[in-house]
C-alpha atoms as a PDB file:
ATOM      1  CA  UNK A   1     -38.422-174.435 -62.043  1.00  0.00           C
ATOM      2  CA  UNK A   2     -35.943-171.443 -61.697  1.00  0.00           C
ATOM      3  CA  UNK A   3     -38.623-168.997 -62.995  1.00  0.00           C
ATOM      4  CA  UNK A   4     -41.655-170.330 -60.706  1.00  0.00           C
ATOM      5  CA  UNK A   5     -39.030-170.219 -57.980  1.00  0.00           C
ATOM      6  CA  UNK A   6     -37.838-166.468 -58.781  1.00  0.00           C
ATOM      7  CA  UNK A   7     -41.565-165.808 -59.056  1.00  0.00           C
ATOM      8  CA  UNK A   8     -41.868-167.213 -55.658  1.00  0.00           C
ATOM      9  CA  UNK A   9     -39.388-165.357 -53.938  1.00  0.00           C
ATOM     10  CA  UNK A  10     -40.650-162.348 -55.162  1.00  0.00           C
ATOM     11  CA  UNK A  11     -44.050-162.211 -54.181  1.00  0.00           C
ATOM     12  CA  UNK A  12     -42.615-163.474 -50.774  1.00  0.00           C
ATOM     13  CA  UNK A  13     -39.989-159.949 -50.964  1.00  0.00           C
ATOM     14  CA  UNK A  14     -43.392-158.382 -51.536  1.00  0.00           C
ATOM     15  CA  UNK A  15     -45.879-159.617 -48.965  1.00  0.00           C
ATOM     16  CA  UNK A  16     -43.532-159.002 -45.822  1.00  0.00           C
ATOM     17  CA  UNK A  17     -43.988-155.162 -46.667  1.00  0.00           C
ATOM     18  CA  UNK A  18     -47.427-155.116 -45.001  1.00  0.00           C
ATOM     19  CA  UNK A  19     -50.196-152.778 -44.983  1.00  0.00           C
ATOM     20  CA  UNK A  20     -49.566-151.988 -40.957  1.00  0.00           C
ATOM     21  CA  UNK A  21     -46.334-151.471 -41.190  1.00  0.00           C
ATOM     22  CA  UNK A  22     -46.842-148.729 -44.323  1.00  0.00           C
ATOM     23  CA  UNK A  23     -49.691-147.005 -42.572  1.00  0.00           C
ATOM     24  CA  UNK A  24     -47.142-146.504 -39.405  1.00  0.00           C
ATOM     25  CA  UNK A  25     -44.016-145.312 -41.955  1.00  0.00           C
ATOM     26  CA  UNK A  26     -46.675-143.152 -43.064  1.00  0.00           C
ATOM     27  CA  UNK A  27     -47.259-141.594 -39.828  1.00  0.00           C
ATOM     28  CA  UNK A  28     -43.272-141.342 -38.871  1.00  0.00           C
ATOM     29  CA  UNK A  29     -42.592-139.697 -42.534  1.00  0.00           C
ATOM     30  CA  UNK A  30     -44.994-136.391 -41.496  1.00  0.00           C
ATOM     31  CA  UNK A  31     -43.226-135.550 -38.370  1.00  0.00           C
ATOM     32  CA  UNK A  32     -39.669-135.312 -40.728  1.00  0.00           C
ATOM     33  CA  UNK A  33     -39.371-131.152 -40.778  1.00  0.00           C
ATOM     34  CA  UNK A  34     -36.833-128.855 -43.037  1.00  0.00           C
ATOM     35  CA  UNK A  35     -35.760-125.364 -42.412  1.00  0.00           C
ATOM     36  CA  UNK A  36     -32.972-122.851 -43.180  1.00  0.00           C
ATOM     37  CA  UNK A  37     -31.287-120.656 -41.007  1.00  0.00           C
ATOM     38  CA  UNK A  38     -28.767-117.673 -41.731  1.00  0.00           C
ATOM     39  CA  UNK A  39     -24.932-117.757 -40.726  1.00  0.00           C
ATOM     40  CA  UNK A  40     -22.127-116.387 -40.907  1.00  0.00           C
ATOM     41  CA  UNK A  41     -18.131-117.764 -42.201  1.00  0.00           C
ATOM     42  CA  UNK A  42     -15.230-116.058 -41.634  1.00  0.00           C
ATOM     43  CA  UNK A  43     -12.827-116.058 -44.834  1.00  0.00           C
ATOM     44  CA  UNK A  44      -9.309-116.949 -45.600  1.00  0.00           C
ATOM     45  CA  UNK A  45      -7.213-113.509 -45.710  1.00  0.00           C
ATOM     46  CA  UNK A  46      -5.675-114.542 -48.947  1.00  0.00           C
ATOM     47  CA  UNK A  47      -9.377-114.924 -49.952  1.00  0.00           C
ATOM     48  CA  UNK A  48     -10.786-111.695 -50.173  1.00  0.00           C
ATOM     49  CA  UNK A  49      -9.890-107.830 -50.577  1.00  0.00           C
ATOM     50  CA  UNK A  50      -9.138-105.000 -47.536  1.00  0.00           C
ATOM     51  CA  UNK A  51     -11.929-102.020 -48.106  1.00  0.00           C
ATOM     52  CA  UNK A  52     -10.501 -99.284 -49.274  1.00  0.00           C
ATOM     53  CA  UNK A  53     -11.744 -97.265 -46.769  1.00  0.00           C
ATOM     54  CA  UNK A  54      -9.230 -99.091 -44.193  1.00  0.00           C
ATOM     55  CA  UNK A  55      -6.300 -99.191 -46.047  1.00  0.00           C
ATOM     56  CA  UNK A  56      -3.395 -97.792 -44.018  1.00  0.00           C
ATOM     57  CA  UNK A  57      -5.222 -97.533 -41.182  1.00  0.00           C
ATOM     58  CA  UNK A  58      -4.947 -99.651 -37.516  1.00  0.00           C
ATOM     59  CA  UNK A  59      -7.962-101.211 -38.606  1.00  0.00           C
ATOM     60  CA  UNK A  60      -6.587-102.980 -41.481  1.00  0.00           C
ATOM     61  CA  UNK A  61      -4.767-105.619 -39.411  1.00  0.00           C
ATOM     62  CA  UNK A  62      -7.612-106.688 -37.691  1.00  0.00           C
ATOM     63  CA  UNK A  63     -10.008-106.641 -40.269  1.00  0.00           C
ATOM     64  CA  UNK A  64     -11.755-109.998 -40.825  1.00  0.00           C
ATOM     65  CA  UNK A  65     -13.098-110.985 -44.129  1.00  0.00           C
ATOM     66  CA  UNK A  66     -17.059-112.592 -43.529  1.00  0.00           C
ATOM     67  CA  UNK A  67     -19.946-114.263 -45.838  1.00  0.00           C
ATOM     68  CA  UNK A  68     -23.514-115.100 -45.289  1.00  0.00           C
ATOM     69  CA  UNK A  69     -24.276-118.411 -45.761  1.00  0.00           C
ATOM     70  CA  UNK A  70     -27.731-120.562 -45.222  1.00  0.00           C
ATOM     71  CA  UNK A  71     -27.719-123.560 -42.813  1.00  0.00           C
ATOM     72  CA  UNK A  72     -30.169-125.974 -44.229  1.00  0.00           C
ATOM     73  CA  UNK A  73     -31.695-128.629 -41.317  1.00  0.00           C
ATOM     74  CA  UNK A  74     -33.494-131.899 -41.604  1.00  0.00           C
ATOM     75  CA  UNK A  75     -35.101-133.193 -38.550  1.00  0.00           C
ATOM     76  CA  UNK A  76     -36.937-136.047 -37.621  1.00  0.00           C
ATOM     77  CA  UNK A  77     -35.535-138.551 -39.082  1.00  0.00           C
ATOM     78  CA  UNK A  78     -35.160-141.869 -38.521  1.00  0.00           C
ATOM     79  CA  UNK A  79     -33.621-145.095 -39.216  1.00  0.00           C
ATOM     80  CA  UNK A  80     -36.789-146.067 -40.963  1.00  0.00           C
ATOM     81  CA  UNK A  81     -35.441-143.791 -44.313  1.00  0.00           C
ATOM     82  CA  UNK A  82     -32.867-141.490 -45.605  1.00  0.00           C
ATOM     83  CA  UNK A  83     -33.332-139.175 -48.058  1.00  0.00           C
ATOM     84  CA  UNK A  84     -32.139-137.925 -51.269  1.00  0.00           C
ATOM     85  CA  UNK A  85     -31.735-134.058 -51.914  1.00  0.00           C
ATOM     86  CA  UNK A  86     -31.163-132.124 -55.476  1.00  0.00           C
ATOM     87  CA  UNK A  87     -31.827-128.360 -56.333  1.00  0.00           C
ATOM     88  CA  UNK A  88     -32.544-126.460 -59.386  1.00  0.00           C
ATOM     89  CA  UNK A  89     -29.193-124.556 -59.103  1.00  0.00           C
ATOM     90  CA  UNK A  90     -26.104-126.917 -59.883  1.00  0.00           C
ATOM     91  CA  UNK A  91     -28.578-130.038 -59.532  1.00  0.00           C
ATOM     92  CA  UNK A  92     -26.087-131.432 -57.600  1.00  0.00           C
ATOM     93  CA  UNK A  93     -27.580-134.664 -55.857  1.00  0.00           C
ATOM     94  CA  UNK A  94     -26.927-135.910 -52.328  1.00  0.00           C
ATOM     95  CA  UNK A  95     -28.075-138.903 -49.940  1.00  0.00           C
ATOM     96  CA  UNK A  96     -28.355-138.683 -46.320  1.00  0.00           C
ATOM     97  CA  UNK A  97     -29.303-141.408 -43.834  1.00  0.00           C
ATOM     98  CA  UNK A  98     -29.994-141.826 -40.574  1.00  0.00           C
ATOM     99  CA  UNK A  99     -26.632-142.510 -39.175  1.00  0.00           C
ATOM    100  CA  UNK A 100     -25.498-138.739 -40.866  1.00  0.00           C
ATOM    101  CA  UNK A 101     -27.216-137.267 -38.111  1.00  0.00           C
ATOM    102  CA  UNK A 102     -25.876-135.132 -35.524  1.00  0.00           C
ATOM    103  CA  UNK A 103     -28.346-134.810 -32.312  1.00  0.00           C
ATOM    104  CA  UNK A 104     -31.103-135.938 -34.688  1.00  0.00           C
ATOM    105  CA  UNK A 105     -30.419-132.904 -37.126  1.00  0.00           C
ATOM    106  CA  UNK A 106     -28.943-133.366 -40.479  1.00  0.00           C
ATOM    107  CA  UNK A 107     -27.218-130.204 -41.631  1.00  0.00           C
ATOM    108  CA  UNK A 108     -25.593-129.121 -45.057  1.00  0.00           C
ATOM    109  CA  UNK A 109     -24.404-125.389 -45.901  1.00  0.00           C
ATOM    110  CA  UNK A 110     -25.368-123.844 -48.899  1.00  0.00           C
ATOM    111  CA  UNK A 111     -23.676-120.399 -50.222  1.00  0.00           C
ATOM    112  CA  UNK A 112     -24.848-119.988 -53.352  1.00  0.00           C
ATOM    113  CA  UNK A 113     -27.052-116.445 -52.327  1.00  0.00           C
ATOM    114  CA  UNK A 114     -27.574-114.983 -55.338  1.00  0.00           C
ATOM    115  CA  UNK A 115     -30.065-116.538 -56.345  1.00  0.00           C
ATOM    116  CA  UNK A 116     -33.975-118.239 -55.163  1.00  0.00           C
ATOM    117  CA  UNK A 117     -32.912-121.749 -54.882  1.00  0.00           C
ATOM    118  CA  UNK A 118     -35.319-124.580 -54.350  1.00  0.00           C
ATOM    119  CA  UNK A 119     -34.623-127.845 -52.596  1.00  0.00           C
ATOM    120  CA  UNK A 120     -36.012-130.974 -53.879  1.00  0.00           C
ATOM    121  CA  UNK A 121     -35.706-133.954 -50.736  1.00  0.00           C
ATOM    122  CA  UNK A 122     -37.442-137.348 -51.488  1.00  0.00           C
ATOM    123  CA  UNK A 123     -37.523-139.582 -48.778  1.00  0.00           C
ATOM    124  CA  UNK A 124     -37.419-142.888 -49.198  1.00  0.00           C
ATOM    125  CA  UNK A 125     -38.065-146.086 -47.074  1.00  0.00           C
ATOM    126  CA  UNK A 126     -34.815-147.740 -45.761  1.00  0.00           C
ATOM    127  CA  UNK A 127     -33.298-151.204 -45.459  1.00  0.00           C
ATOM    128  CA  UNK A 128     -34.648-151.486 -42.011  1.00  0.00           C
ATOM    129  CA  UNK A 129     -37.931-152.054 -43.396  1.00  0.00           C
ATOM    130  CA  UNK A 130     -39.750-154.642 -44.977  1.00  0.00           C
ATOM    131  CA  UNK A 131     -40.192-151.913 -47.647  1.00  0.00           C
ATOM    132  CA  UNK A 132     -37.057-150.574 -48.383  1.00  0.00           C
ATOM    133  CA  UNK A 133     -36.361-148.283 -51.248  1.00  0.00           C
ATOM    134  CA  UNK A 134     -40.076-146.883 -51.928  1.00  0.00           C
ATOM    135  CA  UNK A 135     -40.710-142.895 -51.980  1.00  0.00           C
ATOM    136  CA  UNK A 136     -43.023-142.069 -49.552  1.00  0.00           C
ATOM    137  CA  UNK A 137     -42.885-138.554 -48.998  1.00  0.00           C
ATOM    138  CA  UNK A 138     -41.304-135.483 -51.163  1.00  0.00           C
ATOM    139  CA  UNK A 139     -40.233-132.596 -49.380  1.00  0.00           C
ATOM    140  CA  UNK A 140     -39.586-129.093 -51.052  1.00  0.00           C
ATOM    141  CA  UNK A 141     -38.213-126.465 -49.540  1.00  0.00           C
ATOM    142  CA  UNK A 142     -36.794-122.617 -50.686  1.00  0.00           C
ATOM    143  CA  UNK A 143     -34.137-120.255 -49.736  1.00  0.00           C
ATOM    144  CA  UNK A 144     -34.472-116.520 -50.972  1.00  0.00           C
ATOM    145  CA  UNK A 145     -31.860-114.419 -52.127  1.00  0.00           C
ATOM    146  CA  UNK A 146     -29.547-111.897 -51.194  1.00  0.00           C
ATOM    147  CA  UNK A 147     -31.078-108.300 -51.961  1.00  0.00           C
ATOM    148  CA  UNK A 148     -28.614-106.826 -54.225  1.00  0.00           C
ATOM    149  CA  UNK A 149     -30.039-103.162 -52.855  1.00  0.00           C
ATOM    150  CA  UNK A 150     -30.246-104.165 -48.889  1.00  0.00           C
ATOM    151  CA  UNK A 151     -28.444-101.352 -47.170  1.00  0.00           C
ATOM    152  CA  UNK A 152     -28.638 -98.452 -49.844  1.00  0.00           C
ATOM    153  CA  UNK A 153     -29.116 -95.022 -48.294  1.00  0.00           C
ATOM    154  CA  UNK A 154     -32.958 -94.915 -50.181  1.00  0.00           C
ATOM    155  CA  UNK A 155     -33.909 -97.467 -47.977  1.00  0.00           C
ATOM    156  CA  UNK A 156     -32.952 -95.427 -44.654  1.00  0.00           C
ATOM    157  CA  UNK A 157     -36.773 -94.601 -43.208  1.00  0.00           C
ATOM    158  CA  UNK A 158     -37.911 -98.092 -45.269  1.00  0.00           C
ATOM    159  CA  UNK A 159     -36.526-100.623 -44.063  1.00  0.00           C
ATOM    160  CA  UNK A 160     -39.957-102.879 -43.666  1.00  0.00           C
ATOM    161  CA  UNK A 161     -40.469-102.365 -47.122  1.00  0.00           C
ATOM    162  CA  UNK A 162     -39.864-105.368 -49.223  1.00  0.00           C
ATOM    163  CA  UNK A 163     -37.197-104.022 -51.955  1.00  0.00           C
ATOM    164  CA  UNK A 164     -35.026-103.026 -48.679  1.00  0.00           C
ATOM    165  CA  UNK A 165     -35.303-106.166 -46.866  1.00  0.00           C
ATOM    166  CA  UNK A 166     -31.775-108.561 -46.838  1.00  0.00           C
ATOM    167  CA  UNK A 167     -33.559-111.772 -48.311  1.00  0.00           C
ATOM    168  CA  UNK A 168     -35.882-111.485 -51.199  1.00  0.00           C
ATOM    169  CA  UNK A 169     -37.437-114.428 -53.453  1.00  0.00           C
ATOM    170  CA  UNK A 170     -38.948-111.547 -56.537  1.00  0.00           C
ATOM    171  CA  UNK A 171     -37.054-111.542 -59.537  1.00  0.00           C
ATOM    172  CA  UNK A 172     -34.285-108.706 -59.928  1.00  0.00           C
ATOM    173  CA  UNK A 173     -35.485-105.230 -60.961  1.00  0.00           C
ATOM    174  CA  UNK A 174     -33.840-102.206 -62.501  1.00  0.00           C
ATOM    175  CA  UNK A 175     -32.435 -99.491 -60.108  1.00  0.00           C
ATOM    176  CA  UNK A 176     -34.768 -97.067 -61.771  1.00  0.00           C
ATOM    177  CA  UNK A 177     -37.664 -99.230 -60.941  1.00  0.00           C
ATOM    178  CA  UNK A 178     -36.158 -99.483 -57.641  1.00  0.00           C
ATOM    179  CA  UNK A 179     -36.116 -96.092 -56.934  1.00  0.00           C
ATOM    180  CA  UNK A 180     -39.284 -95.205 -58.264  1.00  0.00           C
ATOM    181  CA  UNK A 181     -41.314 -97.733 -55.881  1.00  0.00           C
ATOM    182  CA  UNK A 182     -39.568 -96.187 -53.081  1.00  0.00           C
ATOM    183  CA  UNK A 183     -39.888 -92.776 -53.395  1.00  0.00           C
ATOM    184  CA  UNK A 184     -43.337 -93.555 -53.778  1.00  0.00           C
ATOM    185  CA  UNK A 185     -43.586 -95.550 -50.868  1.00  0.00           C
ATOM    186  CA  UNK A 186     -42.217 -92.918 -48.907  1.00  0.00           C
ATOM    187  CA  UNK A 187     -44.515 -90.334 -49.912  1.00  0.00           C
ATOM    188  CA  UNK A 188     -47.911 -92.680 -49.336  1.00  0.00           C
ATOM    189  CA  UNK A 189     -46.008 -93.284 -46.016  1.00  0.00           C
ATOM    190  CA  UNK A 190     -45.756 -90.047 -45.345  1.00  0.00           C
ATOM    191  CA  UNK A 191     -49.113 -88.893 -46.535  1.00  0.00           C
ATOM    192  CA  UNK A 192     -50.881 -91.704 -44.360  1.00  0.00           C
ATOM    193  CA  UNK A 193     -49.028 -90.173 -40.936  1.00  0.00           C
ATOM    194  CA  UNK A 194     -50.108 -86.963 -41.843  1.00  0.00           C
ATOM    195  CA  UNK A 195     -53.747 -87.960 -42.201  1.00  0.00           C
ATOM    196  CA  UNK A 196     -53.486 -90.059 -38.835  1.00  0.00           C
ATOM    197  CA  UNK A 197     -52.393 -87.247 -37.461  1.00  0.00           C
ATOM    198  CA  UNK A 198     -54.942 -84.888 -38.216  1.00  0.00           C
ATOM    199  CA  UNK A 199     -57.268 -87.276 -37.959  1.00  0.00           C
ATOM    200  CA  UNK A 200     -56.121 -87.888 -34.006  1.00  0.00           C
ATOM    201  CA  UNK A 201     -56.585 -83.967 -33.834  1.00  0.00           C
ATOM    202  CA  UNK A 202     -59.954 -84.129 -34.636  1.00  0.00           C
ATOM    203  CA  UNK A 203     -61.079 -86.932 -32.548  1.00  0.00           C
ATOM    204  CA  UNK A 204     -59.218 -85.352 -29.750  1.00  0.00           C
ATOM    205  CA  UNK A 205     -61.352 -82.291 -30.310  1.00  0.00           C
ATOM    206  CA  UNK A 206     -64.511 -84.328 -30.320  1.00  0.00           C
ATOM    207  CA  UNK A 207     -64.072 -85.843 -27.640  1.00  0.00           C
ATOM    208  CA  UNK A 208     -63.182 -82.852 -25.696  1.00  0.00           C
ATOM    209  CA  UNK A 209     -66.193 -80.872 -27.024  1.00  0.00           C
ATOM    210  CA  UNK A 210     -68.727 -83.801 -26.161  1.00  0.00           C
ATOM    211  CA  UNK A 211     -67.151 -84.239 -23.049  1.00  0.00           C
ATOM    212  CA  UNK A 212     -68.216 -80.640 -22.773  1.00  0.00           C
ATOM    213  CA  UNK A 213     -71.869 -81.046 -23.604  1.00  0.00           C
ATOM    214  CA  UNK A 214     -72.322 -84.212 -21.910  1.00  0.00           C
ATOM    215  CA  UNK A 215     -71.000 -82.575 -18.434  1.00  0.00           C
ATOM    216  CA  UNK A 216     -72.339 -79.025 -19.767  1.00  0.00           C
ATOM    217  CA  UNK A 217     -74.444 -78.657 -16.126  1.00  0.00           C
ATOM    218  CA  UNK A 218     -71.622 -79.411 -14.014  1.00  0.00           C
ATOM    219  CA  UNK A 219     -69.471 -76.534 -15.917  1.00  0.00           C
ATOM    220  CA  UNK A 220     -71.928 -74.038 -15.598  1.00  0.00           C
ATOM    221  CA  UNK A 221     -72.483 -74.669 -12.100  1.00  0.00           C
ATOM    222  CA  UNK A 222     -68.679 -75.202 -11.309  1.00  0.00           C
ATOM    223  CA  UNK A 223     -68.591 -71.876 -13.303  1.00  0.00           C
ATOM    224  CA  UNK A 224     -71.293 -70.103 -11.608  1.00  0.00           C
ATOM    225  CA  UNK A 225     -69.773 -71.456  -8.382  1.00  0.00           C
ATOM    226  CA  UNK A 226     -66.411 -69.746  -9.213  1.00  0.00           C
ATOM    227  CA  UNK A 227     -67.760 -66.542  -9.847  1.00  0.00           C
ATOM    228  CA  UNK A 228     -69.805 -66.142  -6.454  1.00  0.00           C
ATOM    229  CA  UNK A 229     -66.510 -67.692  -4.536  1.00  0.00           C
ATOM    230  CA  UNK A 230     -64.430 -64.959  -6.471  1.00  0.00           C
ATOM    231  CA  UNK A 231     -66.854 -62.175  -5.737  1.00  0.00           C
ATOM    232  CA  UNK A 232     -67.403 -63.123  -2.042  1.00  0.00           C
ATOM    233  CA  UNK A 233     -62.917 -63.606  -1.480  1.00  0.00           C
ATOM    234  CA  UNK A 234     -62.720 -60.042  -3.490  1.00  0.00           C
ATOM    235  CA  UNK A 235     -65.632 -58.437  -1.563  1.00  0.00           C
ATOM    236  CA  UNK A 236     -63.489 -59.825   2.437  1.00  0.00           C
ATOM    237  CA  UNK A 237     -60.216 -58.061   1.013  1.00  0.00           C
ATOM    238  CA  UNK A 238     -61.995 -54.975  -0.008  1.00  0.00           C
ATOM    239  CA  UNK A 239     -63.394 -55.372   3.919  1.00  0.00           C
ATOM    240  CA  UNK A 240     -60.457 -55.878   5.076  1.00  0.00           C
ATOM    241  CA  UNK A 241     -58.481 -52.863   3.819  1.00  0.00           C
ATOM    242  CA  UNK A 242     -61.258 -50.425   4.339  1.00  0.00           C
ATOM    243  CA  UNK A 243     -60.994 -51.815   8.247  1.00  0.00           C
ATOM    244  CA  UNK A 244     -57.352 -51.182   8.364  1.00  0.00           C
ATOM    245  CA  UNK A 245     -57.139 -48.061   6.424  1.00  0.00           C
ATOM    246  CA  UNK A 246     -59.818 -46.887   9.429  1.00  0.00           C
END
């Protein structure tokens, strides 16, 4: 009797999650977004070193001690699921539900910047359902990593170039390779504006010489036209001063 009555109970547990009510937690579970944003923490003054470069000056008693840090939002939810969130980094694992959320966004920081991290979020059905505790959607989402040569001097005149941007998600390469790909992507840069600009030159020429033949008529007659004008104004002076010299 006890195990015809478990049976019964569960199959009961099981029928109330119905097939209308999964198609519509499907449909809630696509509108749940993730994104990252950069920002910016202000450090403990026991907590990190003055620059050398201020020390002994005014500006070493004002000088604030900042990190970069990424912001990592998850919107959309509701209290239809929460969800459960691990990375490839320190694999640490955490659960959020619905009543975490601030203004419908649940936020966590994450600092670790040196490296391409990758966010693993399952979301799961909640106890608010009639089918509580099944996966129905996995979310993954990556943040890049700090660009160990953002802001050298080689990248002044590159900065669109993707070894000088701030966030990166390519592996780390030598300094030597570094330099190499930039150099050379300064001169094909600079080779390229050259060639546009001789190649402006040119069609500025064309154009100019088929304006020329295409209005050739109107020149010549503007130029004949000149001449006679000329000729006739030179010929009244000439008139003139012969008249007053008399």
């Amino acid at each position: 009797m006890l195990i015809i009555t478990f049976f019964i109970s569960n199959v009961d547990a099981t029928s109330k999650c119905e097939y209308k009510e999964q198609a519509e937690l499907n449909s809630m579970v696509a509108n749940i977004k993730t994104s990252y944003e950069e920002k910016e923490g202000i450090l403990d003054r026991n907590e990190y070193p003055i620059p050398d470069s201020i020390l002994g000056t005014p500006e070493e008693e004002t000088y604030v001690g900042k990190y970069n840090y990424f912001g990592v939002n998850i919107i959309n939810l509701t209290n239809k699921f929460y969800i459960v969130v691990s990375n490839n980094v320190n694999q640490e694992i955490k659960t959020f539900n619905y009543s975490d959320a601030k203004e419908g966004i649940i936020s966590f920081d994450w600092s670790e910047l040196s490296v391409v991290t990758t966010f693993t979020l399952k979301v799961y059905s909640s106890n608010e359902t009639n089918c509580g505790g099944e996966l129905y959607r996995t979310i993954y989402l990556t943040t890049p990593r700090i660009n160990e040569y953002y802001g050298y001097d080689l990248c002044e005149g590159a900065n669109d170039y993707y070894l000088c941007q701030k966030y990166v998600t390519f592996n780390t390469v030598s300094f030597e390779a570094f330099e190499k790909q930039i150099n050379d992507y300064k001169n094909e840069e600079k080779t390229n504006n050259d060639k546009n600009d001789k190649e402006n030159k040119d069609k500025w020429y064309v154009s100019v010489s088929n304006f020329v033949k295409e209005h050739k008529v109107i020149f010549i007659v503007s130029g004949v036209s000149l001449v006679v004008i000329s000729g006739v104004v030179i010929a009244v002076i000439v008139k003139k001063r012969r008249s007053s010299d008399l």
